[in-house]
N, C-alpha and C. Protein backbone atom coordinates (compact mmCIF):
# COMPACT_ATOMS: atom_id res chain seq x y z
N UNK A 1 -11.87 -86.04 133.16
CA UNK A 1 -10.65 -86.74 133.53
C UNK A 1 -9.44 -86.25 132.74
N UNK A 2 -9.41 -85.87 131.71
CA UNK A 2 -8.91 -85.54 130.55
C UNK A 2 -8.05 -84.21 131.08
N UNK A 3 -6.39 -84.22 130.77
CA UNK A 3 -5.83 -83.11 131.50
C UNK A 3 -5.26 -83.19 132.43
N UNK A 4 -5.42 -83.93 133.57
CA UNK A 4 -5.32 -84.13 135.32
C UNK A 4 -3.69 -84.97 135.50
N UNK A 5 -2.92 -84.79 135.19
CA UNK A 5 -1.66 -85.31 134.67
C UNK A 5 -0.97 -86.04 135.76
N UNK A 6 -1.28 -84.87 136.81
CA UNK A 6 -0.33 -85.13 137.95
C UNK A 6 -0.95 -86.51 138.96
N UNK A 7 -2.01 -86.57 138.86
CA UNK A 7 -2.75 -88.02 139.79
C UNK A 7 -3.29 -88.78 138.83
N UNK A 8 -3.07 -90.03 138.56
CA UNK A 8 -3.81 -90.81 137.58
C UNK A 8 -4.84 -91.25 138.27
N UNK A 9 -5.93 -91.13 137.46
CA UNK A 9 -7.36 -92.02 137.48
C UNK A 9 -7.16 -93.64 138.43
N UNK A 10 -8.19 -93.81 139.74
CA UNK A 10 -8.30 -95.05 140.05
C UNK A 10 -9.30 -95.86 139.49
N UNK A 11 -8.69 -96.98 139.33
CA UNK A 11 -9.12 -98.17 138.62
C UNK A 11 -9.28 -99.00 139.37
N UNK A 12 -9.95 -100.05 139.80
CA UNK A 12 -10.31 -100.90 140.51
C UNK A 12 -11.59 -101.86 139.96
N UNK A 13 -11.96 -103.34 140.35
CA UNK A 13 -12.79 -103.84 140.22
C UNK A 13 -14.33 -103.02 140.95
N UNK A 14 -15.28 -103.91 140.14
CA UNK A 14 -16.40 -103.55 141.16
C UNK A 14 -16.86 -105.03 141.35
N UNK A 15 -17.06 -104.61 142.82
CA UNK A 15 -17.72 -105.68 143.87
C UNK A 15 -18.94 -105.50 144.15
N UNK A 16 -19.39 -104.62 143.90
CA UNK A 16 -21.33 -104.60 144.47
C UNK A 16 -21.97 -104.46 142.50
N UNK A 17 -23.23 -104.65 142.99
CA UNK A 17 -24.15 -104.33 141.52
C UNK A 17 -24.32 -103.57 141.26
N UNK A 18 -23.69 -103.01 139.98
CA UNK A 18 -24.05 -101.99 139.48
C UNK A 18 -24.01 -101.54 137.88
N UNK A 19 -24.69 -100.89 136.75
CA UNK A 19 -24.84 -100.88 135.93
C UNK A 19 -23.60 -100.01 135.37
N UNK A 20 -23.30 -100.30 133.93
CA UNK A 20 -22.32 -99.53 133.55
C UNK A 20 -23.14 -98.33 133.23
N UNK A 21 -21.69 -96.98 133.22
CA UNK A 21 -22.18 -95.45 133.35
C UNK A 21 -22.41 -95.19 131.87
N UNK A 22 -22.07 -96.06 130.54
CA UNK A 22 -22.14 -95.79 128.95
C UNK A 22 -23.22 -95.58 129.01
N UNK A 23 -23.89 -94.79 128.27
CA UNK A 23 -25.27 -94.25 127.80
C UNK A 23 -25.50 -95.23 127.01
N UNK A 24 -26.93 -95.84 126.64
CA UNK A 24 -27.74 -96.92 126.63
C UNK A 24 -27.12 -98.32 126.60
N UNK A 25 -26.19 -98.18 127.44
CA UNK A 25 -25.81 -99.79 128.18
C UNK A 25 -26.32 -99.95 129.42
N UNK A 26 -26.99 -101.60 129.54
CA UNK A 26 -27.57 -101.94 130.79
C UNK A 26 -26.77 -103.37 131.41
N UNK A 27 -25.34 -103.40 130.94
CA UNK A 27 -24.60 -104.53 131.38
C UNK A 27 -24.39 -104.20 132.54
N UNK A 28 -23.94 -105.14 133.27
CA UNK A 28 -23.39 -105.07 134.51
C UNK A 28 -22.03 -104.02 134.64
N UNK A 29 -21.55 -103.90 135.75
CA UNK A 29 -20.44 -102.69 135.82
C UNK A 29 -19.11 -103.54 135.82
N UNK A 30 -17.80 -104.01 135.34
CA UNK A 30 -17.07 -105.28 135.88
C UNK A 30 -16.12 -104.02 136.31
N UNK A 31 -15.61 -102.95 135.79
CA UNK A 31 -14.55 -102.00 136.18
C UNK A 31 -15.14 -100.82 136.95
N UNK A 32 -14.22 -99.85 137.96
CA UNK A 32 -14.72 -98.47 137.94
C UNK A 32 -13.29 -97.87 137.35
N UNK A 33 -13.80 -96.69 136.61
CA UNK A 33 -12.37 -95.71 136.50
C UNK A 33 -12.84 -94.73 136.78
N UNK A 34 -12.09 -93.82 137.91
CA UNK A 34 -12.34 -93.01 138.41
C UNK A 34 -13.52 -92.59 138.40
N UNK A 35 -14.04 -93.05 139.28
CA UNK A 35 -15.18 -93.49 140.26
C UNK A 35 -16.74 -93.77 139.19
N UNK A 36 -16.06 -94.12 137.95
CA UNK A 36 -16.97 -94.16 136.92
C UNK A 36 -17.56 -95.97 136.65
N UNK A 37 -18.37 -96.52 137.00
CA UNK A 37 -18.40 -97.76 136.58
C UNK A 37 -18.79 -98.07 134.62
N UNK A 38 -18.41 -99.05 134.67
CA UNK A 38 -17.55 -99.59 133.47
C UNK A 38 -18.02 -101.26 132.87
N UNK A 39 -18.46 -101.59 131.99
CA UNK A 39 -19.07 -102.97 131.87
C UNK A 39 -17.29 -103.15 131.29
N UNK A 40 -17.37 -104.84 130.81
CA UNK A 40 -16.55 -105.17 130.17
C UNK A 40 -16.40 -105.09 128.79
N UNK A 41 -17.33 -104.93 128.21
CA UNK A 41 -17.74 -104.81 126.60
C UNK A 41 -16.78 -103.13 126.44
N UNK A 42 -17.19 -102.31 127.62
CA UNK A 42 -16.80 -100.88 127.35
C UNK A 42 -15.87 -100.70 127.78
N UNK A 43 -15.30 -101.27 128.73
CA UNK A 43 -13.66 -101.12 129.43
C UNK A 43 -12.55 -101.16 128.08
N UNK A 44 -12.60 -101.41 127.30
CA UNK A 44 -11.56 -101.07 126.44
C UNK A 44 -11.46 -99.69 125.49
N UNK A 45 -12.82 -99.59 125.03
CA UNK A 45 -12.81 -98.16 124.29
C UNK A 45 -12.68 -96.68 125.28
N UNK A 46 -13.21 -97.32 126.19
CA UNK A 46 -13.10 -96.09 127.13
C UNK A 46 -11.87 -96.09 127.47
N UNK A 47 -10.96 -96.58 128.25
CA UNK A 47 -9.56 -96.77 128.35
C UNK A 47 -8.75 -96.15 127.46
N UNK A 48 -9.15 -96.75 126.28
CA UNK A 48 -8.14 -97.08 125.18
C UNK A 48 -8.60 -94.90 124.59
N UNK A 49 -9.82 -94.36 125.04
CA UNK A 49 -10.08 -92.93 124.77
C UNK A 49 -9.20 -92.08 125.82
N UNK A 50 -9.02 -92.53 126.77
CA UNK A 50 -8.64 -91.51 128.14
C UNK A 50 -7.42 -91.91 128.01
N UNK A 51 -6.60 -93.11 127.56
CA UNK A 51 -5.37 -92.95 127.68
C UNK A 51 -4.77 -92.39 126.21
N UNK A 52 -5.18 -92.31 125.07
CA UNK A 52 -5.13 -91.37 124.09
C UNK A 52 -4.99 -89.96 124.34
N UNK A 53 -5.86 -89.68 125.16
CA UNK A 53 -6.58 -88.12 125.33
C UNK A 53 -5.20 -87.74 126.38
N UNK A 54 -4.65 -88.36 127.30
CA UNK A 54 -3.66 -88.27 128.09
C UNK A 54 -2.11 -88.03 127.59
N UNK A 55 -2.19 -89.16 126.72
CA UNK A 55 -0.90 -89.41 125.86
C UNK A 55 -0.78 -87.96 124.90
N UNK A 56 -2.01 -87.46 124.50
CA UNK A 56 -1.77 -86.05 123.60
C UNK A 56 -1.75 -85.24 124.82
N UNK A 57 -2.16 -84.87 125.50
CA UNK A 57 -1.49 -83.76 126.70
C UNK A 57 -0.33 -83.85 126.77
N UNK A 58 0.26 -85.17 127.42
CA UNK A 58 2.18 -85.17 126.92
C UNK A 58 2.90 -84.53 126.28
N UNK A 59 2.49 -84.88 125.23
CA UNK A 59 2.99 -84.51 124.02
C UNK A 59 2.81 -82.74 123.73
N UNK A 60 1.79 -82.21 124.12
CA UNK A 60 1.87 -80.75 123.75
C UNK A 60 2.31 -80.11 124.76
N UNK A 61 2.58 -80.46 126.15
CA UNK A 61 2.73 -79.69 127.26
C UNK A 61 4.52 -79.79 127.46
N UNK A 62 5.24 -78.83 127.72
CA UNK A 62 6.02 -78.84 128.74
C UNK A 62 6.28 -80.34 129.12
N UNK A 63 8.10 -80.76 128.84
CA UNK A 63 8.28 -81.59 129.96
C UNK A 63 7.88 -82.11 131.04
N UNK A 64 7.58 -82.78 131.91
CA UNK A 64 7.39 -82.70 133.26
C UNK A 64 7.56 -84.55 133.68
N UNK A 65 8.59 -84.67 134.66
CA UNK A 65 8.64 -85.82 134.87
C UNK A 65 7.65 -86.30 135.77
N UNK A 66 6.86 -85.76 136.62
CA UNK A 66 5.51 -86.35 137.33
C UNK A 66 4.46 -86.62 136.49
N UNK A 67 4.35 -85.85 135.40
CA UNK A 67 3.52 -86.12 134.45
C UNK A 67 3.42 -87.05 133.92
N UNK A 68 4.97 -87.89 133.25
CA UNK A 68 4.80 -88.86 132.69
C UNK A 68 5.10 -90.07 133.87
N UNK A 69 5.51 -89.94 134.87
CA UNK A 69 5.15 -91.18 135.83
C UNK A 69 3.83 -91.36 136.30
N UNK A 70 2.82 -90.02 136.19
CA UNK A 70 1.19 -90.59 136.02
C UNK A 70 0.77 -91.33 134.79
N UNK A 71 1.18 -91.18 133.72
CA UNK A 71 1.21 -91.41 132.27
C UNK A 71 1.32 -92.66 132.61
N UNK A 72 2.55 -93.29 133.22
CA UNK A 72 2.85 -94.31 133.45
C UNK A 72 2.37 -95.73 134.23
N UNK A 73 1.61 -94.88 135.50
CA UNK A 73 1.10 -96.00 136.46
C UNK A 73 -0.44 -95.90 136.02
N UNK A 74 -0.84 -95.25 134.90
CA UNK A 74 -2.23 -95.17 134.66
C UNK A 74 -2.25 -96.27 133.68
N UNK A 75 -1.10 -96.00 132.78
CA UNK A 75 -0.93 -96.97 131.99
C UNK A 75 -0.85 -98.57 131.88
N UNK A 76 0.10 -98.76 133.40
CA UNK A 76 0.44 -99.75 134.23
C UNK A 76 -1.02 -100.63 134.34
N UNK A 77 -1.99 -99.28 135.06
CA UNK A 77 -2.87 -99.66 135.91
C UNK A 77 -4.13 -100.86 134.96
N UNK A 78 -4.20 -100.12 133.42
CA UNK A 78 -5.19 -100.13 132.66
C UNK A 78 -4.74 -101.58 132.10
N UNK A 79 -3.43 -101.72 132.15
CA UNK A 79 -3.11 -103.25 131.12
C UNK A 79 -3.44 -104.19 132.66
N UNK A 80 -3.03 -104.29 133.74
CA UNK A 80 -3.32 -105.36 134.95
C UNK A 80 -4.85 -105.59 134.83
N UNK A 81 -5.46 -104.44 134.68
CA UNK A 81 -6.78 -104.48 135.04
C UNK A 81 -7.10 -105.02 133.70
N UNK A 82 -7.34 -104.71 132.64
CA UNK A 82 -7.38 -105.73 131.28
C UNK A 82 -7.12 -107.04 131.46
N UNK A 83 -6.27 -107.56 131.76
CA UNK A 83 -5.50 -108.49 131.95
C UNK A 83 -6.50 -109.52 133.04
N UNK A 84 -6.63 -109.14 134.25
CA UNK A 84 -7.69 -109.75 135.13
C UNK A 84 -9.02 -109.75 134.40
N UNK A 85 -9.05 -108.84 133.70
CA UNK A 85 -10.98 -109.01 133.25
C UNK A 85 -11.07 -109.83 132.81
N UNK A 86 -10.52 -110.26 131.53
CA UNK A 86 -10.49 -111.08 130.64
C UNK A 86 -9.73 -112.79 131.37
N UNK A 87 -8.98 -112.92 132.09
CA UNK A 87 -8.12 -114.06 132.05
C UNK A 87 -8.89 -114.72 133.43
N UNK A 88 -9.58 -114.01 134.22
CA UNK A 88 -9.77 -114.49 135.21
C UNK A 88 -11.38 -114.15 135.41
N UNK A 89 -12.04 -112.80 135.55
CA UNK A 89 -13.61 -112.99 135.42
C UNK A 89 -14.20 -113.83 133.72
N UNK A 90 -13.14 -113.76 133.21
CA UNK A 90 -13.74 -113.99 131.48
C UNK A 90 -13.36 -115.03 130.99
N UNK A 91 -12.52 -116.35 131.77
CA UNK A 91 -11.67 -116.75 130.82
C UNK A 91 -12.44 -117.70 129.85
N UNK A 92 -11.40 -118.07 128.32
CA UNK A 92 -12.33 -118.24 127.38
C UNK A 92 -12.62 -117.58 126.52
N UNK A 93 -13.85 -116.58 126.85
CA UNK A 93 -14.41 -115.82 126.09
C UNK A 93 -13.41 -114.82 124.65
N UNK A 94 -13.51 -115.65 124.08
CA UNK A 94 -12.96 -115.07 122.39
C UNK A 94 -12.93 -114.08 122.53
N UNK A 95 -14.60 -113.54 122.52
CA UNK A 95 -14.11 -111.73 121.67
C UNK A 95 -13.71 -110.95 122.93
N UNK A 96 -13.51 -111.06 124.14
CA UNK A 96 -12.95 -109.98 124.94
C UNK A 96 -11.65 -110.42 124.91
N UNK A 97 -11.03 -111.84 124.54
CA UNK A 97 -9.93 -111.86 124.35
C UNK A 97 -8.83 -111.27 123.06
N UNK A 98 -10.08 -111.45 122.43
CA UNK A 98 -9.46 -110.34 121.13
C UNK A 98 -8.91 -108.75 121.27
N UNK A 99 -10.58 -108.08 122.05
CA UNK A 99 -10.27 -107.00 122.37
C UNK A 99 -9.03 -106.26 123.42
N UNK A 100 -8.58 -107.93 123.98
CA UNK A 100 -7.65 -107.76 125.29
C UNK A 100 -6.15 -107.00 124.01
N UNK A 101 -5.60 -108.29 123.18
CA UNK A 101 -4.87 -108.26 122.19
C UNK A 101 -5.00 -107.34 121.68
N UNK A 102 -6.07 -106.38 121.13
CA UNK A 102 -6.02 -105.60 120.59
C UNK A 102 -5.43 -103.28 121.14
N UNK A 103 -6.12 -104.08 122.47
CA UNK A 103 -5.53 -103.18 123.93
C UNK A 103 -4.60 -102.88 123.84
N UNK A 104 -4.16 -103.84 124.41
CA UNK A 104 -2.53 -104.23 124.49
C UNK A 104 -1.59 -103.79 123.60
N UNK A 105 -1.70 -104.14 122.36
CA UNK A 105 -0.87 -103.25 120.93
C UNK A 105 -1.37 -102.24 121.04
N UNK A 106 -2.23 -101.42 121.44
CA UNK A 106 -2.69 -100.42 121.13
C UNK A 106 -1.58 -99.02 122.70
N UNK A 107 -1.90 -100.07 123.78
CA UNK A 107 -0.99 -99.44 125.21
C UNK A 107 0.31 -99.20 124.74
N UNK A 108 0.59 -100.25 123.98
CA UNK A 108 1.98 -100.38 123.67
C UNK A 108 2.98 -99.03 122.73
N UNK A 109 2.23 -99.12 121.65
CA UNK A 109 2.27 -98.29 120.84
C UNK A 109 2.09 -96.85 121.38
N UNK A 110 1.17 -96.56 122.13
CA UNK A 110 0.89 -95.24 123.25
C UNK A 110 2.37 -94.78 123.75
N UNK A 111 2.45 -96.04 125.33
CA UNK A 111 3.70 -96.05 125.73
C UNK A 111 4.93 -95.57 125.33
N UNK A 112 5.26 -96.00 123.62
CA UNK A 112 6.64 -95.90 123.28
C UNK A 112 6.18 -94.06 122.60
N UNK A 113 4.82 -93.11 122.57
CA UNK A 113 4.64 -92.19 122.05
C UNK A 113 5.29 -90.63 122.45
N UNK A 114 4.53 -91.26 123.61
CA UNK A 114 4.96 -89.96 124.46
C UNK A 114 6.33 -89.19 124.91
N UNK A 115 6.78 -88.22 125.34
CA UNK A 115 7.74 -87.37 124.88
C UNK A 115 8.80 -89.07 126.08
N UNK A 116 10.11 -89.11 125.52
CA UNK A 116 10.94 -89.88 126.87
C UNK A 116 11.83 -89.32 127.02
N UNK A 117 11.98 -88.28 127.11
CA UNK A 117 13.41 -87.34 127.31
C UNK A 117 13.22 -85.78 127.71
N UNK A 118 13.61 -84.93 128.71
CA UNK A 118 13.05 -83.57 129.15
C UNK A 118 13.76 -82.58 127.61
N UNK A 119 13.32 -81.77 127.75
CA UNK A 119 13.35 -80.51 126.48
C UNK A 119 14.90 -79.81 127.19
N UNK A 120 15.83 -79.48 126.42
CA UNK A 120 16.39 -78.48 127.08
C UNK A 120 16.69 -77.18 125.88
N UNK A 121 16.42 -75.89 126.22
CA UNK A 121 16.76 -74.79 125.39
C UNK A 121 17.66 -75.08 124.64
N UNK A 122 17.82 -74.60 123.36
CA UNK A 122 19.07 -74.75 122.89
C UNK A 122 18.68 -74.33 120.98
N UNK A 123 19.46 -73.21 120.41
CA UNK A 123 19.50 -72.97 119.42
C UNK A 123 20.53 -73.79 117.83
N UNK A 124 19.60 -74.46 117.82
CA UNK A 124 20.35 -75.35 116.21
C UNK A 124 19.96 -74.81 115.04
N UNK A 125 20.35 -74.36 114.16
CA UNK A 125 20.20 -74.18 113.03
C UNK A 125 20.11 -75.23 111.72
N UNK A 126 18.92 -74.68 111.03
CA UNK A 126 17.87 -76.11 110.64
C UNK A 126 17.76 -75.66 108.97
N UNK A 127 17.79 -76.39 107.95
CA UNK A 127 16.94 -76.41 106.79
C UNK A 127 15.65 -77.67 107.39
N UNK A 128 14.55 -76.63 107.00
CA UNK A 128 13.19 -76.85 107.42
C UNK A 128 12.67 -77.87 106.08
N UNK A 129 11.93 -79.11 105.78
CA UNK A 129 11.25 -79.39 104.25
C UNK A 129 10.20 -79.74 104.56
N UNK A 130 9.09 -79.71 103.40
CA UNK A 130 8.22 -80.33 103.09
C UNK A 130 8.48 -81.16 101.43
N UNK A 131 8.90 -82.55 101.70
CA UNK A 131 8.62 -82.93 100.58
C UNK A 131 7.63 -83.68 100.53
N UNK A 132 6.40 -83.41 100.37
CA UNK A 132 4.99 -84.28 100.05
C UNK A 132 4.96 -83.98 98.99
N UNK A 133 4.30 -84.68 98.12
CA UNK A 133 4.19 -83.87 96.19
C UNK A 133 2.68 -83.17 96.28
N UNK A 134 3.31 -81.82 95.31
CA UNK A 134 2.29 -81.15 95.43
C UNK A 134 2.47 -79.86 97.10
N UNK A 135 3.20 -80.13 97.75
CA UNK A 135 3.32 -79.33 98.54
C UNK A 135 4.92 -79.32 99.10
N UNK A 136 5.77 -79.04 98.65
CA UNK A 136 6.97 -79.16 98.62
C UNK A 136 7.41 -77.47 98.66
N UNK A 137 8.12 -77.53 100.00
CA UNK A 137 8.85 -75.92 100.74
C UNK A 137 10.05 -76.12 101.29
N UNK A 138 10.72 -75.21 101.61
CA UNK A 138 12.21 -75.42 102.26
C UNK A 138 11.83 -74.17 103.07
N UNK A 139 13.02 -73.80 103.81
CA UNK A 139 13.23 -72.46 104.47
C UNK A 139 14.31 -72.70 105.50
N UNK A 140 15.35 -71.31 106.47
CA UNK A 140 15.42 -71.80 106.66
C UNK A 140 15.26 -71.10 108.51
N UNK A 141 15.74 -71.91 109.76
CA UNK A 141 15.38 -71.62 110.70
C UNK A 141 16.18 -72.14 111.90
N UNK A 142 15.81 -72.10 113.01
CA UNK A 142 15.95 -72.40 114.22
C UNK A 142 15.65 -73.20 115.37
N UNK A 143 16.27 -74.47 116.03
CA UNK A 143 15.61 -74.79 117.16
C UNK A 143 15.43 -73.86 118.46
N UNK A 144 13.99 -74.07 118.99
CA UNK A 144 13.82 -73.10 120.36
C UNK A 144 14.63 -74.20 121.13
N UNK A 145 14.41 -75.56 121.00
CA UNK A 145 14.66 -76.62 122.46
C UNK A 145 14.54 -77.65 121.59
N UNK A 146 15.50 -78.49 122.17
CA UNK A 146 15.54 -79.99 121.65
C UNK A 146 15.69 -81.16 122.93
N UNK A 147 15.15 -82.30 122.48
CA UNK A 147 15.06 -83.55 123.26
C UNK A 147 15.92 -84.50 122.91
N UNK A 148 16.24 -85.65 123.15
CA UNK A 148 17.00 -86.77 122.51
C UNK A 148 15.91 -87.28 121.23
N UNK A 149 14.61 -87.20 121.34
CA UNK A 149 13.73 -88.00 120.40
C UNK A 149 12.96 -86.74 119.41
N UNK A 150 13.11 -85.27 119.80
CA UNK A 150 12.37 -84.30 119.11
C UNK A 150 13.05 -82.72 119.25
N UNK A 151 11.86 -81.42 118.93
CA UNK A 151 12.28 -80.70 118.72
C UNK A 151 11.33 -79.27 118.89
N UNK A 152 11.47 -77.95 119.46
CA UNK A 152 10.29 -77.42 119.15
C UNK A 152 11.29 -76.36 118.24
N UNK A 153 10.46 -75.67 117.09
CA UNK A 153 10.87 -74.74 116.52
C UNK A 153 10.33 -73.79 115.88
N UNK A 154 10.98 -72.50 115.25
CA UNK A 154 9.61 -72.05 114.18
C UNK A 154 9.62 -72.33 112.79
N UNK A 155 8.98 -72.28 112.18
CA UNK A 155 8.31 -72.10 111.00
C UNK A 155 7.48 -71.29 110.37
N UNK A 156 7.54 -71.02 109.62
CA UNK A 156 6.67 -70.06 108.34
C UNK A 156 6.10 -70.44 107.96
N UNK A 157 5.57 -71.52 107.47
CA UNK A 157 5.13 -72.28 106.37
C UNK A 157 3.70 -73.15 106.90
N UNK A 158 2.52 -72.56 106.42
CA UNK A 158 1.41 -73.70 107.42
C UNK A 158 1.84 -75.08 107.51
N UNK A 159 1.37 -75.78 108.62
CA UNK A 159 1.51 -77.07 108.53
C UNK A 159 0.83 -77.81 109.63
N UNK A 160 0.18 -78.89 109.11
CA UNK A 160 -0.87 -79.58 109.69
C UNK A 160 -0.42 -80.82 110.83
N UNK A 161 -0.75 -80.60 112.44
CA UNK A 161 -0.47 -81.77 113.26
C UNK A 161 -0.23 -83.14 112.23
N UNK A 162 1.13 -84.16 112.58
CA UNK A 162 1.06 -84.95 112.16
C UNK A 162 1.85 -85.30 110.44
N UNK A 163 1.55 -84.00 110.24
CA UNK A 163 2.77 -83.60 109.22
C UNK A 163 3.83 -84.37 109.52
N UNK A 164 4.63 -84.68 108.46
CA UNK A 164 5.89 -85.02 107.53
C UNK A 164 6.66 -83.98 107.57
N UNK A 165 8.04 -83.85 108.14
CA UNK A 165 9.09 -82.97 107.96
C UNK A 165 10.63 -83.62 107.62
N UNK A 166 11.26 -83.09 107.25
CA UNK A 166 12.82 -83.46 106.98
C UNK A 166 13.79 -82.11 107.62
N UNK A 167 14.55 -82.46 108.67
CA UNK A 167 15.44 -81.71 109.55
C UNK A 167 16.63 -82.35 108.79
N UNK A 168 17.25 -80.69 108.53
CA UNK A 168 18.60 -80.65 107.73
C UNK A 168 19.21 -79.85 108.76
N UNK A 169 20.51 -80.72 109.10
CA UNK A 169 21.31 -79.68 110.20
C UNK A 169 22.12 -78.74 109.44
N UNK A 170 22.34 -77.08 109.57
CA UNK A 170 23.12 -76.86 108.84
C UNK A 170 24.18 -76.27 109.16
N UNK A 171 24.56 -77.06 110.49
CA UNK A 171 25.81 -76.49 111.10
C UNK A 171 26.69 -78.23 110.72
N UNK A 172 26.13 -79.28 110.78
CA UNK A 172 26.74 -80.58 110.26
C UNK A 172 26.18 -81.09 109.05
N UNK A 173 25.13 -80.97 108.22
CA UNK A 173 24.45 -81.28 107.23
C UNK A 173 24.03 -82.79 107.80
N UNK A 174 23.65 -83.34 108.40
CA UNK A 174 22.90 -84.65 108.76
C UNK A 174 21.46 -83.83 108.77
N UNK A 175 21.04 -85.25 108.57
CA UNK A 175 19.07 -85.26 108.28
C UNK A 175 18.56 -86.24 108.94
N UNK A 176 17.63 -86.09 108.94
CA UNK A 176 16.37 -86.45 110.33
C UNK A 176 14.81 -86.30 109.18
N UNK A 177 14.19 -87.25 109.22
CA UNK A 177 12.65 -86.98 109.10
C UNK A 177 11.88 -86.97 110.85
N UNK A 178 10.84 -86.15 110.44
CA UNK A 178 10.23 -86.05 111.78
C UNK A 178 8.58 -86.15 111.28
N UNK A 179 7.96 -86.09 112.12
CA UNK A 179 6.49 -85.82 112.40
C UNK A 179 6.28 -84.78 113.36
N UNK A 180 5.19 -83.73 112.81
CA UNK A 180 4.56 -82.57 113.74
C UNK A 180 3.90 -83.50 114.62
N UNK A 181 4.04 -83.30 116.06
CA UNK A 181 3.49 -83.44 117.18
C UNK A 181 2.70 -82.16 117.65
N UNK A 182 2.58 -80.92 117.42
CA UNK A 182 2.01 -79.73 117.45
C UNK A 182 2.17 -78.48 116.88
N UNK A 183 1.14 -77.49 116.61
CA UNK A 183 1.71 -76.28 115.51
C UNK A 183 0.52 -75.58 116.50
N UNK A 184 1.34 -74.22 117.38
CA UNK A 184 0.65 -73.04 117.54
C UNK A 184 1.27 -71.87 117.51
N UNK A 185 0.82 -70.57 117.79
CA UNK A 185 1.80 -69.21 117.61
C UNK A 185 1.56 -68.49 118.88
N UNK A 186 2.89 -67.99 118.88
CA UNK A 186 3.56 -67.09 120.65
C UNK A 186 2.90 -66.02 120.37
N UNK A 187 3.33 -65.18 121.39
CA UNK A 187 2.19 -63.83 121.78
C UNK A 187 2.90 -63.17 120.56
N UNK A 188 4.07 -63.48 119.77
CA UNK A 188 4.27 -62.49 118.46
C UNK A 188 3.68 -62.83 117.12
N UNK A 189 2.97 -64.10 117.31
CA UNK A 189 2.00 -64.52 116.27
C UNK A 189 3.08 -65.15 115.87
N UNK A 190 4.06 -65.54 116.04
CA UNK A 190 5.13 -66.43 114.77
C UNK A 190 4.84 -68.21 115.46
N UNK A 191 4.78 -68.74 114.29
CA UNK A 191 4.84 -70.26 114.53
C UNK A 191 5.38 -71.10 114.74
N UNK A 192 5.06 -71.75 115.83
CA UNK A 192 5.70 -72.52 116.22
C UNK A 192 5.33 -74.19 116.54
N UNK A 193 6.05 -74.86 115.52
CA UNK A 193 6.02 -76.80 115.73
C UNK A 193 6.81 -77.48 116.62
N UNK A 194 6.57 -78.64 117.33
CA UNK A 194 6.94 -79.48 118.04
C UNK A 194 7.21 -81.00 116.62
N UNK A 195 7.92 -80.93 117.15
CA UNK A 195 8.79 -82.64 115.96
C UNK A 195 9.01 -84.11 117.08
N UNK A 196 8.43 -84.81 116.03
CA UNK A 196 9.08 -86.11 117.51
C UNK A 196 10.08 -86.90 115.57
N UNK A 197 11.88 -87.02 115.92
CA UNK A 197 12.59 -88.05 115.20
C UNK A 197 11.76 -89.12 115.28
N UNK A 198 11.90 -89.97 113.99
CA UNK A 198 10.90 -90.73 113.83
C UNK A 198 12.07 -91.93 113.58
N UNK A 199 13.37 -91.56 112.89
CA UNK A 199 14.42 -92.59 112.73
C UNK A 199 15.52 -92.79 113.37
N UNK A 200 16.07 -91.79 114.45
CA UNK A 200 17.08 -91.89 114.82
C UNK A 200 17.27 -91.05 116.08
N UNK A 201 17.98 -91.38 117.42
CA UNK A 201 17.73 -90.44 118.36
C UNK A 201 19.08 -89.62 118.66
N UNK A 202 20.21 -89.49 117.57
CA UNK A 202 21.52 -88.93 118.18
C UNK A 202 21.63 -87.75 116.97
N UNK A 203 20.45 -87.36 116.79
CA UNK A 203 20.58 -86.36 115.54
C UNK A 203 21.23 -84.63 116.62
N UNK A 204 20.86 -84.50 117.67
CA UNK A 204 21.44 -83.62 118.36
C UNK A 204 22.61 -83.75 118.92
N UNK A 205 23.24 -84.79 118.83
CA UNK A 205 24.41 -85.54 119.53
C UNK A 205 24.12 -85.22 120.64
């Protein structure tokens, strides 16, 4: 399922008997996702894996606004269907209501992740940092493309998905901390990171 950007996964109840598809579960099936049946115990981790696994495709690929309106109605799809399991086949039941709550912050947090603005080319000139202690670099460099919320660019300097950065403009001197959203290298071997602003979205004006 993992990848498939452009059609989101159908979700639907199940109406006939049938066992969930988790390896050594013998509960009943209460969900299918794409065409996979699903108990209720497992409808959340599984969900809560495929819309992760989705949400990082976003994020490393190319813009694409169909992409994230699948992103979107999959997303849509997974909180309604949560929402009915629990409130209406379940109601009551504590711990799937927990796990509902716990979903839910979890969709949420997803939702606000993923890229919300298209990339457009564009060369800015950057002081690059690492201030972590113990691993503390400068240099300096270039944007390939920037977003309202991020950035792709190169770098010299290894650096690990998820990384800590500080964007120094040095055509205005304003600063930005960011987070690596991705680190790979072009057919010239030079490196290249993706940044999502973590504090502020008018750092490109």
């Amino acid at each position: 399922m993992q990848g498939q950007l452009q059609s989101p996964p159908e979700i639907h109840r199940v109406l006939e008997s049938r066992l969930c598809a988790v390896s050594s579960c013998e509960s009943n099936a209460a969900i299918e996702l794409d065409a996979r049946p699903i108990c209720a115990g497992h409808f959340f981790p599984v969900c809560t894996q495929e819309l992760e696994a989705r949400c990082n495709d976003l994020k490393d690929a190319p813009f694409n606004p169909a992409a994230v309106d699948s992103f979107k109605i999959f997303l849509t799809a997974c909180i309604n269907q949560a929402q009915k399991l629990v409130h209406e086949d379940h109601p009551g039941d504590a711990e799937l209501n927990g796990r509902l709550q716990d979903f839910l912050h979890c969709a949420s947090q997803l939702g606000a992740r993923f890229r919300r603005s298209p990339r457009v080319a564009s060369s800015v000139p950057l002081w690059l940092r690492r201030e972590d202690p113990g691993r503390t670099w400068e240099e300096e460099t270039w944007t390939l493309s920037v977003s309202r919320h991020g950035a792709g660019l190169m770098c010299h300097h290894p650096i690990e998905k998820g990384g800590k950065v500080v964007l120094c403009r040095r055509d205005r001197g304003s600063r930005a901390e960011a987070r690596v959203v991705y680190c790979r290298f072009d057919s010239d071997g030079r490196r290249q990171i993706g940044v999502e602003l973590l504090e502020r979205d008018d750092f490109w004006d």
